[in-house]
Protein backbone atom coordinates (compact mmCIF):
# COMPACT_ATOMS: atom_id res chain seq x y z
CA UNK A 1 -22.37 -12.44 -6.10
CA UNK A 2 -21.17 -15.77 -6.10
CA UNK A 3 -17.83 -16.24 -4.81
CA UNK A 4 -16.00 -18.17 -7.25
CA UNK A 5 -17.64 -15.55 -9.91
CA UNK A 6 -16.15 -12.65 -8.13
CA UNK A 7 -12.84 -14.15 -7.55
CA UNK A 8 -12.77 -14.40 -11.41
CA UNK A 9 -13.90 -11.28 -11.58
CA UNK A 10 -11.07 -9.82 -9.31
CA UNK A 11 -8.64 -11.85 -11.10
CA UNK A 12 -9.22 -10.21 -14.52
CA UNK A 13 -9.42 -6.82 -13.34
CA UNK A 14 -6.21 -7.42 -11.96
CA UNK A 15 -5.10 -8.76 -14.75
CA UNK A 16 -6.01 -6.42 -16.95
CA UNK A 17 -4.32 -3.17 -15.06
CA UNK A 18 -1.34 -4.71 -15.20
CA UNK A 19 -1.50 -5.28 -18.43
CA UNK A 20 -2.41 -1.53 -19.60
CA UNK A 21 -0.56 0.14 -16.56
CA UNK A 22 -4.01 1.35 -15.22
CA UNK A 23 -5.27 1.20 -11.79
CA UNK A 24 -8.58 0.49 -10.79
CA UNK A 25 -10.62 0.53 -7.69
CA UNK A 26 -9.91 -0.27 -4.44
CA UNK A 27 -10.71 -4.61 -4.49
CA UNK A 28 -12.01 -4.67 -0.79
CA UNK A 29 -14.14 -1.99 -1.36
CA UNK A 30 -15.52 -3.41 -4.61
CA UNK A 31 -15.99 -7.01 -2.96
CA UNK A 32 -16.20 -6.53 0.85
CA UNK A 33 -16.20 -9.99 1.25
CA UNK A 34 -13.45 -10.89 0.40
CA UNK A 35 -11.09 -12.75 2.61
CA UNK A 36 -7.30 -13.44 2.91
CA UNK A 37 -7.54 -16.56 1.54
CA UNK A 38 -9.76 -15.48 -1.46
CA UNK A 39 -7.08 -13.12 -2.11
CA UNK A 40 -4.65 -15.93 -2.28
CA UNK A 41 -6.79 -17.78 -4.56
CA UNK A 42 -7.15 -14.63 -6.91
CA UNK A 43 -3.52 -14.29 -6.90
CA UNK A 44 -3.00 -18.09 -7.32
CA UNK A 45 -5.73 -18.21 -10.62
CA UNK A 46 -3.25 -15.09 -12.16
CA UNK A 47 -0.45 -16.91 -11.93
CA UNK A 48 -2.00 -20.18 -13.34
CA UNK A 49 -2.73 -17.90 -16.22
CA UNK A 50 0.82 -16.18 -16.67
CA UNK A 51 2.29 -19.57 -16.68
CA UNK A 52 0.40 -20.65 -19.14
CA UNK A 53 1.36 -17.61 -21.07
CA UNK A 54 5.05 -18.74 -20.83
CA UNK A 55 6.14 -16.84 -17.82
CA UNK A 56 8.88 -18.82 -15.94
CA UNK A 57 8.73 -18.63 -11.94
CA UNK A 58 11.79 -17.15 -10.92
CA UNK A 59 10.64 -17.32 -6.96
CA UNK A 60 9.01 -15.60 -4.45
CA UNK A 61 8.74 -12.42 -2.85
CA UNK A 62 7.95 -11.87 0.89
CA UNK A 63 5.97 -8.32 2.25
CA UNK A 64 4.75 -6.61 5.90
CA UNK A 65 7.78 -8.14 7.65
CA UNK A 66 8.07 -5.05 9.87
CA UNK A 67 6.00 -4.53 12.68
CA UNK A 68 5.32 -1.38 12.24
CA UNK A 69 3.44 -2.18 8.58
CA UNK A 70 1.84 -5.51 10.15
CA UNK A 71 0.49 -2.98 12.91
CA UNK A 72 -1.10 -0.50 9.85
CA UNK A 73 -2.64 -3.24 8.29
CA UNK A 74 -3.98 -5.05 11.37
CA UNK A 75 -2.16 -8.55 10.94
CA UNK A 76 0.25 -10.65 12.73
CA UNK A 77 2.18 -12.08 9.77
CA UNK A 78 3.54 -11.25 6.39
CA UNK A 79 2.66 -11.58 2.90
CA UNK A 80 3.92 -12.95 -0.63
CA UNK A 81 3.81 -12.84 -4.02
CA UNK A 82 5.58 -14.72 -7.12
CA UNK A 83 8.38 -13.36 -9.03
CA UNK A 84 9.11 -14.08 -12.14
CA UNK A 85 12.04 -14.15 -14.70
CA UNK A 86 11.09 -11.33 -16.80
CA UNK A 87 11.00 -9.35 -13.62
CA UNK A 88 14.36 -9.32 -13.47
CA UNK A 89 15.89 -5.89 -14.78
CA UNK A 90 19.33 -7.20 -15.31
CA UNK A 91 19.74 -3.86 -16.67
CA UNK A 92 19.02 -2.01 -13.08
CA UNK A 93 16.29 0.21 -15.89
CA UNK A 94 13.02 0.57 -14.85
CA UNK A 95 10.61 2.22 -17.52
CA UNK A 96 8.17 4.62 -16.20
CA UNK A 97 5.53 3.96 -18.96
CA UNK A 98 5.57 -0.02 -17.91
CA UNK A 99 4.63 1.08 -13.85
CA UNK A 100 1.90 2.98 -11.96
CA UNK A 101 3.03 4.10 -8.74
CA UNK A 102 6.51 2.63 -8.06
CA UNK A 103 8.59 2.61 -5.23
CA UNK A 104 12.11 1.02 -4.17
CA UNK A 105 12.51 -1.46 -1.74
CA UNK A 106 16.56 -2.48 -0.61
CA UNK A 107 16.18 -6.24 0.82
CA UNK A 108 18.21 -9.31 1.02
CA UNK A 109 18.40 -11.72 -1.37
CA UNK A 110 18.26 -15.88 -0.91
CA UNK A 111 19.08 -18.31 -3.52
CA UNK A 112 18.33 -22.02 -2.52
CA UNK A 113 20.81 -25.20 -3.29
CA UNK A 114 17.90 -27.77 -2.06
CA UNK A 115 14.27 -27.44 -1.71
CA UNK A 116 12.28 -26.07 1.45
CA UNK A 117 9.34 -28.06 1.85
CA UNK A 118 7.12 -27.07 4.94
CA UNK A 119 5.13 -26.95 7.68
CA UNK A 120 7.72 -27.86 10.09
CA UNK A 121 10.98 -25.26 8.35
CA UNK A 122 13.03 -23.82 10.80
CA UNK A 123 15.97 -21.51 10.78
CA UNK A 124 18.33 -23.40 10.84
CA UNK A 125 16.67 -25.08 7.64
CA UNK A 126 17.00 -22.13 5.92
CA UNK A 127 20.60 -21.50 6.44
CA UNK A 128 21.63 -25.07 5.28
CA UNK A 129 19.50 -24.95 2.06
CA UNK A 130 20.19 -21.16 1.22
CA UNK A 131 23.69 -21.45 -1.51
CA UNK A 132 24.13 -17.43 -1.29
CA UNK A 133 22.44 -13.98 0.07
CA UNK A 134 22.75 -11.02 -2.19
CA UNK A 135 21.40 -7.52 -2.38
CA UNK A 136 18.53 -6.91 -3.99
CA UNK A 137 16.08 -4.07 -4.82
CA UNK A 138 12.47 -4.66 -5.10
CA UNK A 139 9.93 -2.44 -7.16
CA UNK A 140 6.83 -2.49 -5.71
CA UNK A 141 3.99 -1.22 -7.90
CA UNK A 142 0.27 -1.14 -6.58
CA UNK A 143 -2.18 -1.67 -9.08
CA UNK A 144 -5.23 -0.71 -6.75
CA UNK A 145 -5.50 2.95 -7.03
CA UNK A 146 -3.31 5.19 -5.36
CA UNK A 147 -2.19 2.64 -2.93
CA UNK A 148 -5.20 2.59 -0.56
CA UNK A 149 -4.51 -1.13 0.05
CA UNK A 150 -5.89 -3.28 2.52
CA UNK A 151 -3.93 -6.87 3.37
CA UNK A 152 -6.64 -8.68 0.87
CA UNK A 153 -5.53 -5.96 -1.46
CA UNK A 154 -1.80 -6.54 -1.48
CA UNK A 155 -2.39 -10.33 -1.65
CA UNK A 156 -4.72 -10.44 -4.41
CA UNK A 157 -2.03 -7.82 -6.23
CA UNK A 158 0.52 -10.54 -6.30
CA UNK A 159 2.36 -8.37 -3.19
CA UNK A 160 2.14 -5.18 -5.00
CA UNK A 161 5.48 -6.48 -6.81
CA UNK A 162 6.70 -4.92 -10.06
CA UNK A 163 9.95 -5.94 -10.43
CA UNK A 164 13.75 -6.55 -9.28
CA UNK A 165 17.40 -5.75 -9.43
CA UNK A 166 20.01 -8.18 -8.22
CA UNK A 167 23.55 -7.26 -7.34
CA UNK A 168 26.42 -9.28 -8.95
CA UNK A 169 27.62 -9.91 -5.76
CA UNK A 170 27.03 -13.61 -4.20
CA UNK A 171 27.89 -14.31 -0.43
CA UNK A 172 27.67 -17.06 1.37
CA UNK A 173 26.05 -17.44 4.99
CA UNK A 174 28.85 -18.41 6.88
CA UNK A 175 30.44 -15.33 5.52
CA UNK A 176 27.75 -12.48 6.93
CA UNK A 177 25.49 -12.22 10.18
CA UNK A 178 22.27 -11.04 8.54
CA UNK A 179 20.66 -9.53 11.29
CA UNK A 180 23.85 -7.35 11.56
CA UNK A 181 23.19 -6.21 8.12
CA UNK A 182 23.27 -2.12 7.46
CA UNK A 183 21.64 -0.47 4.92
CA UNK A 184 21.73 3.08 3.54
CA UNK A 185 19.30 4.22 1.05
CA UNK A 186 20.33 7.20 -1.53
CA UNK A 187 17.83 8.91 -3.86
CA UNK A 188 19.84 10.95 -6.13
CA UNK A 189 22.80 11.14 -4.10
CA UNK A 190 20.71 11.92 -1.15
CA UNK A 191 20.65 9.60 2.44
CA UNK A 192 16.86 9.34 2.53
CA UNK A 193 16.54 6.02 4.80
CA UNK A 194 18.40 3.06 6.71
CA UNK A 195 17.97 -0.09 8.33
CA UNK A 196 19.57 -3.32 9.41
CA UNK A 197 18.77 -7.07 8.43
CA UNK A 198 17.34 -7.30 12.09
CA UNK A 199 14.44 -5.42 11.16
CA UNK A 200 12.77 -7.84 8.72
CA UNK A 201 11.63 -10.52 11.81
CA UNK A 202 14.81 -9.82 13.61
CA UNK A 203 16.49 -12.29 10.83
CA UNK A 204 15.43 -12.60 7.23
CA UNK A 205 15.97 -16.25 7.45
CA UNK A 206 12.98 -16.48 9.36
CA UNK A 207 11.04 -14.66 6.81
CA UNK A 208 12.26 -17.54 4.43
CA UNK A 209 11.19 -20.05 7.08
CA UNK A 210 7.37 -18.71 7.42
CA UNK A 211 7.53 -18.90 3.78
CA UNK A 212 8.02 -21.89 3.62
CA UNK A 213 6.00 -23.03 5.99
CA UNK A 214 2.95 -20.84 4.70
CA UNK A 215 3.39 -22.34 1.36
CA UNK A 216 2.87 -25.93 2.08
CA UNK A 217 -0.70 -24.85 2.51
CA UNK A 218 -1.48 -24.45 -0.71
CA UNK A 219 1.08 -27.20 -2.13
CA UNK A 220 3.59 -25.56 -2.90
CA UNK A 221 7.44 -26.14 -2.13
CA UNK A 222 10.10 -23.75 -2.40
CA UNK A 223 12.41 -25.40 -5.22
CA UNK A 224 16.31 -25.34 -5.67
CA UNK A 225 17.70 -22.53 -7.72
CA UNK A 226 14.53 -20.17 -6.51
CA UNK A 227 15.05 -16.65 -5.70
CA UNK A 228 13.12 -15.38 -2.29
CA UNK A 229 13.12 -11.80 -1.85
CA UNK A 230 13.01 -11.96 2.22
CA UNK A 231 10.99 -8.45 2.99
CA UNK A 232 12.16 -4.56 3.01
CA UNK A 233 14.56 -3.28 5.40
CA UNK A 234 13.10 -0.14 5.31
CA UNK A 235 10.09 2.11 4.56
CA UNK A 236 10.03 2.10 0.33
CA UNK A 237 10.43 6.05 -1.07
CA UNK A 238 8.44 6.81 -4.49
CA UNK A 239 9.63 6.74 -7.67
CA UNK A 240 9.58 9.25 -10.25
CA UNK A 241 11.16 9.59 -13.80
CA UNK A 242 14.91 10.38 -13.82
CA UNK A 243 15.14 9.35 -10.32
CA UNK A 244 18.41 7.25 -9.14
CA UNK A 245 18.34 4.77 -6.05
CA UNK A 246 21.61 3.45 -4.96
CA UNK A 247 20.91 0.57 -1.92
CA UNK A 248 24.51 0.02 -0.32
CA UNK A 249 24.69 -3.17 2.11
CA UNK A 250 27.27 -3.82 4.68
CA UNK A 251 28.97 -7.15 3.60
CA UNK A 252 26.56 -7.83 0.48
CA UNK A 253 28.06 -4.89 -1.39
CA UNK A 254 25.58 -2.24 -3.71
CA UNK A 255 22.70 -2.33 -6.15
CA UNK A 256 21.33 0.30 -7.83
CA UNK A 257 18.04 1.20 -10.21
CA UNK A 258 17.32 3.81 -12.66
CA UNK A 259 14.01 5.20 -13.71
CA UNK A 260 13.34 6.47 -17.17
């Protein structure tokens, strides 16, 4: 096949399972060729078309920042995907009938006052252009079937993102250290997992700083007012109907989401 043709291709099936909440097969099965790149591409032509549909880019989101999920996949560097304003559940609701196979991420929030414009970010970039951190809860949401994802997978899939809920809560760098960051996970009253900011890349900054960098590839800047969702802190537990995840964050304060 033609590899512009089955980019296409991969793009509409893509497409078209998010749109009708069904999965379909696995994408590096179906096209062994693909590569990371392609996947960007694919991922790249769906949000071209969701634009154009009136979606608003809200930001980005950032995936595989832990070494231990780099390790599974066989990579040495993250992911990302685009968020977008109708992502945001500003009610902290998630609907069961509008996911497949969700699951709850708890991750730290940036919101820029300036662009980032790679390749050369660094750190120390990121701190002066971030405004505020926040908590944050991602819903991840695979739309290759039952998750059996490879990297081109995940990339292709937009990140496997779904959706987010933001805390109210707005702090300002000079008022946390983010790799001192703790974060306890409850389902349903129940501790089920913690972490620290240290274990996205030792600092989520620099998870905003290979963003930004990895970006300029493909002509792209990061632009004031844009939301990056820097990586989980932890391994994500599934979702199910009725089920309640409270995220509580040292110095950021809590978020919480609700499946119905």
């Amino acid at each position: 096949m033609h590899r512009e043709t089955m980019k296409k291709e991969a793009a509409e099936k893509l497409y078209n399972a998010l749109a009708g909440c069904e999965p379909i097969d696995v994408l590096s099965d179906t096209y062994p060729e693909l590569t990371v790149e392609d996947a960007y591409e694919i991922q790249l032509m769906n949000v071209k078309r969701y634009v154009g549909e009136g979606e608003i880019i809200s930001g980005r989101k950032i995936g595989l920042t832990s070494k231990p999920m780099q390790e599974l996949l066989g990579i040495s560097e993250p992911d990302y995907g685009h968020l977008y304003e109708s992502m945001n559940k500003k009610d902290g609701i998630v609907f069961m009938k509008d996911v497949i196979a969700p699951k709850a991420e708890g991750e730290i929030a940036f919101v820029l006052k300036e662009d980032l414009a790679g390749p050369d970010v660094t750190v120390e970039d990121v701190y002066r252009a971030t405004d505020y951190v926040m908590a944050a809860i991602e819903i991840v949401d695979s739309r290759i079937k039952e998750w059996k994802i490879k990297l081109v997978d995940t990339v292709a899939d937009n990140g496997s993102s779904s959706c987010y809920v933001l805390s109210d809560k707005k702090v300002k760098l000079n008022d946390v250290s983010l790799p001192d960051i703790e974060m306890t996970v409850y389902k349903n009253g129940e501790i089920v997992n913690s972490g620290k900011g240290s274990d996205v890349l030792g600092n989520p900054a620099i998870s905003v700083a290979w963003l930004a960098n990895k970006l300029m590839k493909y002509g792209i800047t990061l632009k004031k007012g844009e939301l990056i969702l820097t990586g989980a802190i932890t391994s994500a537990p599934s979702a199910s109907e009725n089920d309640v995840f409270n995220f509580e964050f040292s110095q950021l304060g809590n978020v919480k989401v609700t499946f119905k």
